[in-house]
Protein backbone atom coordinates (compact mmCIF):
# COMPACT_ATOMS: atom_id res chain seq x y z
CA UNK A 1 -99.88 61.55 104.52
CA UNK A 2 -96.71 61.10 102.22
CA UNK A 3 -99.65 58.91 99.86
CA UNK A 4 -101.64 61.94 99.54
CA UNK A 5 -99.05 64.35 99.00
CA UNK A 6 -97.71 61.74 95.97
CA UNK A 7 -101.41 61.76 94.88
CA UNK A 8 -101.56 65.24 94.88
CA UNK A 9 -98.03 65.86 92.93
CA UNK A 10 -99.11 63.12 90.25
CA UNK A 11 -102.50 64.72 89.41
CA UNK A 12 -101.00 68.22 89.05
CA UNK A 13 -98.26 66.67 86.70
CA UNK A 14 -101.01 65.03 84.63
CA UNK A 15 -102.61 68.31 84.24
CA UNK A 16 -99.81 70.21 83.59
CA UNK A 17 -99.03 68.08 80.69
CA UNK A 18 -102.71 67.55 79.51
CA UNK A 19 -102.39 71.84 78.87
CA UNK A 20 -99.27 71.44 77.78
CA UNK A 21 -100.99 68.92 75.18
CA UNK A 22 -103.83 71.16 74.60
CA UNK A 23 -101.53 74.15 73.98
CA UNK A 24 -99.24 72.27 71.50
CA UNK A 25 -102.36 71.30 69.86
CA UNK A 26 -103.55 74.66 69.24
CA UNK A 27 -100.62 75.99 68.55
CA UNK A 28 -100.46 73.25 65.79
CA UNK A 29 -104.19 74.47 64.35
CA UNK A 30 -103.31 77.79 64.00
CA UNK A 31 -100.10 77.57 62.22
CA UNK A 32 -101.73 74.95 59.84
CA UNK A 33 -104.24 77.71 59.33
CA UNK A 34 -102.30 80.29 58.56
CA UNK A 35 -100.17 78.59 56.16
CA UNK A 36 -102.86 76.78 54.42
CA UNK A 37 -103.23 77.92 50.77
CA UNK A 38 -107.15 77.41 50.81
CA UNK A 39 -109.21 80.02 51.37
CA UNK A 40 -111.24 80.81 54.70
CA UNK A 41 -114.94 82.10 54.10
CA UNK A 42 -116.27 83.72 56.87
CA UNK A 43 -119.89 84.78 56.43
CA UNK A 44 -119.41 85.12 52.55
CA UNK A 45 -116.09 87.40 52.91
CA UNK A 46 -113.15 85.06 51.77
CA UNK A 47 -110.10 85.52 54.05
CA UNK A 48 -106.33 84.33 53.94
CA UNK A 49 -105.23 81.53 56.21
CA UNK A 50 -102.92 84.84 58.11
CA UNK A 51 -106.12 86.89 58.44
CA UNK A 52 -108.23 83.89 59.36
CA UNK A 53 -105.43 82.81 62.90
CA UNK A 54 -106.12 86.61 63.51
CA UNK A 55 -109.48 86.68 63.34
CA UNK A 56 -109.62 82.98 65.20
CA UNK A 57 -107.23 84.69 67.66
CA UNK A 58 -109.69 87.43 69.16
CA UNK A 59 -112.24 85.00 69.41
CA UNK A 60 -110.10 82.16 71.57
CA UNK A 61 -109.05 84.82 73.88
CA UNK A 62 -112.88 86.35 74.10
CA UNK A 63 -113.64 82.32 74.51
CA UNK A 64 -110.74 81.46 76.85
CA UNK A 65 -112.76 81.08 80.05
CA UNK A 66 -114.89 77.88 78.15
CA UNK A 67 -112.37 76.87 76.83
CA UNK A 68 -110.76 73.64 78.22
CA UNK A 69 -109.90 71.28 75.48
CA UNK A 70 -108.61 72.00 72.07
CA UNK A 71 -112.22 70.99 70.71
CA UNK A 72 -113.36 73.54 72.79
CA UNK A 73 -110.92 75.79 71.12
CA UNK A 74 -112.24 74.83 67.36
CA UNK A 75 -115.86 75.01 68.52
CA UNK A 76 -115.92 78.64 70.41
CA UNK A 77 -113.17 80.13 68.19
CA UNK A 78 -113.09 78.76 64.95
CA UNK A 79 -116.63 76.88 63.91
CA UNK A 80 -118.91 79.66 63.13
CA UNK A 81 -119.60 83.44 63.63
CA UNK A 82 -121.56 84.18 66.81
CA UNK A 83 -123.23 87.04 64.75
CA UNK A 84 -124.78 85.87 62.04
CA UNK A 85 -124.46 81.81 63.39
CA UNK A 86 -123.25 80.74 59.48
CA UNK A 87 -120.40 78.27 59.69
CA UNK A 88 -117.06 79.42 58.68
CA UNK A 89 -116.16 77.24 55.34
CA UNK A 90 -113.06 75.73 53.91
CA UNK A 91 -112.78 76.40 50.25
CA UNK A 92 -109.79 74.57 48.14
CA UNK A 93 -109.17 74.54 44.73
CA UNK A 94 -112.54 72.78 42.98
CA UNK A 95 -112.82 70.57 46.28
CA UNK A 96 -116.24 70.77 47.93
CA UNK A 97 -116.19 73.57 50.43
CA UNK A 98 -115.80 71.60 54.07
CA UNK A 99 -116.77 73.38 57.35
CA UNK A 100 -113.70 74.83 59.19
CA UNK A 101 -114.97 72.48 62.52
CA UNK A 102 -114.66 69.49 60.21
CA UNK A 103 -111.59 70.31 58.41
CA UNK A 104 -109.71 71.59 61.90
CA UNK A 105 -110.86 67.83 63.70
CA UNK A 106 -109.74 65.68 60.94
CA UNK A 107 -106.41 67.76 61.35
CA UNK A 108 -106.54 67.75 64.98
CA UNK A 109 -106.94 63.92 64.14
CA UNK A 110 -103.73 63.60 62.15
CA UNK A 111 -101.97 65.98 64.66
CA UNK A 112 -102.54 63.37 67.63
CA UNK A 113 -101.58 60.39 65.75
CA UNK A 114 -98.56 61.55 64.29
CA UNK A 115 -97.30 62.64 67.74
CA UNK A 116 -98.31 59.00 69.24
């Protein structure tokens, strides 16, 4: 009995700190969003980093029930508009425009090995 009670403490510590993870992570996306000095284009509008956490904002709370990883956070909330199903687009300086999904996972990327 005292095994499966251990068991049972260890898994919910290991998924307490895998959200812990996940939330750190996001949190981490967001603020390198909003203080990014490229430009956000969303469905041919261009948007400030600040306006494009708010906008990305509404959607990960509309999203929060699938979401369960913070890929799942950049691919309901910050990928592309459910409307209109373009892909939201990283524009900076005379750099080819990048998709946000590609530009948030090779940051996610650098995130997770710098915290190693």
């Amino acid at each position: 009995m005292k095994k499966y009670l251990l068991l049972i403490s260890l898994l919910m510590t290991i998924s307490v700190n895998a959200k812990a993870t996940m939330k750190d992570e996001i949190t981490h996306l967001l603020s390198y969003v909003a203080n990014t000095e490229c430009d956000y284009n969303r469905n041919g509008t261009i948007h400030t980093g600040l306006a494009a956490v708010e906008h990305i904002n509404k959607k990960y709370q509309y999203y929060s029930d699938k979401i369960e990883s913070t890929e799942d956070f950049i691919k309901y909330a910050a990928t592309k508009s459910k409307m209109s199903g373009q892909y939201y687009m990283i524009e900076c300086n005379d750099l080819m425009p990048i998709k946000s999904r590609d530009w948030l996972l090779n940051e996610l990327n650098n995130y997770r090995q710098s915290t190693k």
